[in-house]
C-alpha atoms as a PDB file:
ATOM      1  CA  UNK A   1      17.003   9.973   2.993  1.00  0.00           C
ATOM      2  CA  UNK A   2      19.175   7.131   4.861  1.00  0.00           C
ATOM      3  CA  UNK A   3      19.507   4.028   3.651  1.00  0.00           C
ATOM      4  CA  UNK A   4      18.700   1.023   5.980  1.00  0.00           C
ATOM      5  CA  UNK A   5      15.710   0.237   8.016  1.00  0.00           C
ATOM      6  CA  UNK A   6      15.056   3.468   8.749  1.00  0.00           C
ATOM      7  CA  UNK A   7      12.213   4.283  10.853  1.00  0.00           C
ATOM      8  CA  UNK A   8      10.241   7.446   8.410  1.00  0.00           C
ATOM      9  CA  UNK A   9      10.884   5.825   5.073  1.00  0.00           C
ATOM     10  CA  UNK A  10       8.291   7.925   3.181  1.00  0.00           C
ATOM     11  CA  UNK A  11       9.848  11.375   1.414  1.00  0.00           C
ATOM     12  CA  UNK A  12       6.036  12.761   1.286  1.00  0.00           C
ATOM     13  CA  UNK A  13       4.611  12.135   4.731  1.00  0.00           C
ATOM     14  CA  UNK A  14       5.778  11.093   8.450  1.00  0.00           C
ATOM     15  CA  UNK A  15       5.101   7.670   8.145  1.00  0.00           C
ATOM     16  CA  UNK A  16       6.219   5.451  11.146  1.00  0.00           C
ATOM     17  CA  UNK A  17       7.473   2.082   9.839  1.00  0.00           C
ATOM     18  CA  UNK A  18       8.411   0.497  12.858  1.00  0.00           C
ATOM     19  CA  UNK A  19       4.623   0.793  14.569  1.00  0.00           C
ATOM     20  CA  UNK A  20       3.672  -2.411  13.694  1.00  0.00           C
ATOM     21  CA  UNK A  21       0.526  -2.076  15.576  1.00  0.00           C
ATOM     22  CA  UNK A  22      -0.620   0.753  13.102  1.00  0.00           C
ATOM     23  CA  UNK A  23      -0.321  -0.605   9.981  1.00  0.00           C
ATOM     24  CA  UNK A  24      -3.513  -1.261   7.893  1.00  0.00           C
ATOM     25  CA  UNK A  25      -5.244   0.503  11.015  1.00  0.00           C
ATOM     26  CA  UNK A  26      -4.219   4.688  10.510  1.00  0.00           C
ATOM     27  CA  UNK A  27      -5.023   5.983   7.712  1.00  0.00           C
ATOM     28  CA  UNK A  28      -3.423   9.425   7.223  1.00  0.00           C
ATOM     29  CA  UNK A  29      -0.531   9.996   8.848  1.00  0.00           C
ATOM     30  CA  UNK A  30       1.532  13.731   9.217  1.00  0.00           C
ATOM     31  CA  UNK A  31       2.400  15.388   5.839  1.00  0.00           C
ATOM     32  CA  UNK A  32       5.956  15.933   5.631  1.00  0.00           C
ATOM     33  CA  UNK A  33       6.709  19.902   5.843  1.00  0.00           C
ATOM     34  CA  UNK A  34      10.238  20.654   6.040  1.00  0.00           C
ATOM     35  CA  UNK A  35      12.618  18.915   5.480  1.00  0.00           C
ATOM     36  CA  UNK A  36      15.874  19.446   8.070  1.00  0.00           C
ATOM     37  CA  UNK A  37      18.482  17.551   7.471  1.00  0.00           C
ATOM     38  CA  UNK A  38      19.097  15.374  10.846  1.00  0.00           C
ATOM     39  CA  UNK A  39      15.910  15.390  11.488  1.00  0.00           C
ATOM     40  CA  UNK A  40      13.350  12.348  10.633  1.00  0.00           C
ATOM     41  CA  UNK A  41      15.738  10.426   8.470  1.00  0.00           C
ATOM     42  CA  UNK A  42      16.371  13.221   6.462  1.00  0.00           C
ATOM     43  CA  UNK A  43      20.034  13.166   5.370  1.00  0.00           C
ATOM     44  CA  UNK A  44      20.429  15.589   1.843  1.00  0.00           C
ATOM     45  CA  UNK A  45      18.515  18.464   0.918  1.00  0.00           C
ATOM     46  CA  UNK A  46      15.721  17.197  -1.475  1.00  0.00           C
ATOM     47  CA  UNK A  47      16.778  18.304  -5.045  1.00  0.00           C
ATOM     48  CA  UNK A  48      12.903  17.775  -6.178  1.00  0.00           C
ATOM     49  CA  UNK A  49       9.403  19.395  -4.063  1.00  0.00           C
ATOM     50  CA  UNK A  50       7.960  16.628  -3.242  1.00  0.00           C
ATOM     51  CA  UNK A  51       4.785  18.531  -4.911  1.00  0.00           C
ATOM     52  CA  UNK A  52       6.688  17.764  -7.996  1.00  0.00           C
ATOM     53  CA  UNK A  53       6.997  13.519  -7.713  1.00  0.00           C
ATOM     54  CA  UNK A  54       4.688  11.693  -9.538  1.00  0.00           C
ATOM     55  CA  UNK A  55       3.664   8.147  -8.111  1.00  0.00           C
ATOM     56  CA  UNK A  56       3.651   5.091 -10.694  1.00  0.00           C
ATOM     57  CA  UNK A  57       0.009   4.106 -10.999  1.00  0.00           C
ATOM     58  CA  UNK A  58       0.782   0.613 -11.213  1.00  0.00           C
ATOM     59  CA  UNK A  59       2.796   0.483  -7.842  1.00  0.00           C
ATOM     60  CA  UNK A  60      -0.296   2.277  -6.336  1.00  0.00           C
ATOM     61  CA  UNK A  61      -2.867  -0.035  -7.608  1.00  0.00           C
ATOM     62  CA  UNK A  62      -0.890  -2.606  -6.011  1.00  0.00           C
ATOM     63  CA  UNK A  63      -0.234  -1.470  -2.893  1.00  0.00           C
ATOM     64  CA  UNK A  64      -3.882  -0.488  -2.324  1.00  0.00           C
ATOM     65  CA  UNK A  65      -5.462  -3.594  -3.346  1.00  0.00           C
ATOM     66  CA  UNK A  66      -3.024  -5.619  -1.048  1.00  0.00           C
ATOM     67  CA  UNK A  67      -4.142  -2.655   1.681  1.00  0.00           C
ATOM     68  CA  UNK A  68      -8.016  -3.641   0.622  1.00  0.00           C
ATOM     69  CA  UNK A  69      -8.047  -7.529   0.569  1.00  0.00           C
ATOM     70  CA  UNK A  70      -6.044  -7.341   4.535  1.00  0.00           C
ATOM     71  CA  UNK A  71      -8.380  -5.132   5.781  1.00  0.00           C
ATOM     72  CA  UNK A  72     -11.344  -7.196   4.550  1.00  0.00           C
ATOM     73  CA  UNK A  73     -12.571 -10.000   7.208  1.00  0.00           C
ATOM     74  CA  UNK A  74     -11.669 -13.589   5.955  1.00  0.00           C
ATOM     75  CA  UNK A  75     -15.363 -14.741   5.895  1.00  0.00           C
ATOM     76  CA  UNK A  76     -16.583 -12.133   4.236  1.00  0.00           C
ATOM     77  CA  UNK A  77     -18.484 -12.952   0.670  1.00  0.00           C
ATOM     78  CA  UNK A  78     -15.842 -10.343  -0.882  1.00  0.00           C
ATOM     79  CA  UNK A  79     -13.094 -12.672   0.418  1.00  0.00           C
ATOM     80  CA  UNK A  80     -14.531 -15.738  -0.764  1.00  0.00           C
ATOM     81  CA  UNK A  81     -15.186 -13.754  -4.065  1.00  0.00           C
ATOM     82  CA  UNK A  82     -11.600 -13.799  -4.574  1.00  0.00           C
ATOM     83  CA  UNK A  83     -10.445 -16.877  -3.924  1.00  0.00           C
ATOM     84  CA  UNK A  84     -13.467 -18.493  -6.272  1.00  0.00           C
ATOM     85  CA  UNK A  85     -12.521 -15.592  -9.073  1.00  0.00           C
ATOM     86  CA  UNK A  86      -8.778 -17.140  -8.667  1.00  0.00           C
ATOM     87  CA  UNK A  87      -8.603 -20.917  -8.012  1.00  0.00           C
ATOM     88  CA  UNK A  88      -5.082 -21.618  -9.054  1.00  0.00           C
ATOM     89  CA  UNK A  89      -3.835 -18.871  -7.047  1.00  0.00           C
ATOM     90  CA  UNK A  90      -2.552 -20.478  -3.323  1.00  0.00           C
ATOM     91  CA  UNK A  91      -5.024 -19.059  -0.182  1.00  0.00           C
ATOM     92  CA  UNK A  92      -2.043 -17.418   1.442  1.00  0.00           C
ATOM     93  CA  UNK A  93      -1.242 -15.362  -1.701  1.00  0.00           C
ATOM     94  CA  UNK A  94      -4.918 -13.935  -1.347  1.00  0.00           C
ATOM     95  CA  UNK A  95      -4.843 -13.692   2.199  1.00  0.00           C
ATOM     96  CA  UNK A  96      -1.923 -11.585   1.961  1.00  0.00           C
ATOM     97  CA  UNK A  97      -3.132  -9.601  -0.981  1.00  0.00           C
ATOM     98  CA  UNK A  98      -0.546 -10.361  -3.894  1.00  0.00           C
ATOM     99  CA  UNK A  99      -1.386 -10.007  -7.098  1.00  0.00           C
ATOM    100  CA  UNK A 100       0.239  -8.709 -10.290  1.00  0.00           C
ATOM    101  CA  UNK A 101      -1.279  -6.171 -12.632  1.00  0.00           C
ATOM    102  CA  UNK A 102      -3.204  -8.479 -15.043  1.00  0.00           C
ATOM    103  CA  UNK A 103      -4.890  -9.805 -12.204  1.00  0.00           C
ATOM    104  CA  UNK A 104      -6.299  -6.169 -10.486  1.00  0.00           C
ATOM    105  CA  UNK A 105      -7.169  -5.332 -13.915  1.00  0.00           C
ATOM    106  CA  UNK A 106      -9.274  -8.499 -14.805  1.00  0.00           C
ATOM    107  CA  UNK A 107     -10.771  -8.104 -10.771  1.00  0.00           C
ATOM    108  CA  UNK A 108     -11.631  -4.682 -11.776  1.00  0.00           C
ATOM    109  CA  UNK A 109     -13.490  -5.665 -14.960  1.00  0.00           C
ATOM    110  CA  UNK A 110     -15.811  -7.899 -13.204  1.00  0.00           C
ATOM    111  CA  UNK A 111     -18.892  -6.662 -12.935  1.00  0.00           C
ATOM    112  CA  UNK A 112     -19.859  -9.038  -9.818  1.00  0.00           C
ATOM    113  CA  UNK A 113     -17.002  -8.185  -7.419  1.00  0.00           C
ATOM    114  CA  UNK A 114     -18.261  -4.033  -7.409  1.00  0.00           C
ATOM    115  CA  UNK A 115     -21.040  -5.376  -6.707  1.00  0.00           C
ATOM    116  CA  UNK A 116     -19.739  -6.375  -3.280  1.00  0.00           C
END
């Protein structure tokens, strides 16, 4: 892959980083078949399947709950949920979705905020 702000950043699908208007809207995007070098930011040969990569649970559980709280509405009772659940954490750090490990995993002990 190139280095840079390149515009398909992701080595397992066709992921468009630059449509802005898409994010947190599309939810599957084009696996990524072949790869050719020149072709969709792809540079080298891939020395691994990308069958074969495993994804760090930790940076998935983060990225999806920051995916989760954006696309919830604001005044939604889930929303306010969270920012009751985590007073000394700022409003635009739960608008945004940012939290740390600790946090998703005390979020996902609580009974109450399934229940939403």
């Amino acid at each position: 892959m190139q280095g840079g702000y390149i515009k398909y950043p992701c080595y397992l699908c066709l992921w468009d980083s630059r449509a802005d208007t898409l994010h947190y809207k599309q939810q599957s995007w084009l696996k990524r078949i072949e790869f050719q070098i020149g072709k969709h930011n792809v540079k080298n040969e891939p020395i691994v399947k990308a069958d074969h990569i495993l994804m760090p649970p930790l940076q998935i559980k983060l990225g999806l709950m920051k995916q989760f709280v954006k696309a919830l509405h604001q005044d939604c009772p889930a929303c306010e949920y969270l920012k009751s659940f985590f007073p000394k954490l700022s409003e635009a750090k739960v608008k945004a979705g940012i939290f740390v490990g600790p946090q998703i995993n005390k979020l996902m002990a609580s009974e109450e905020f399934l229940s939403y």
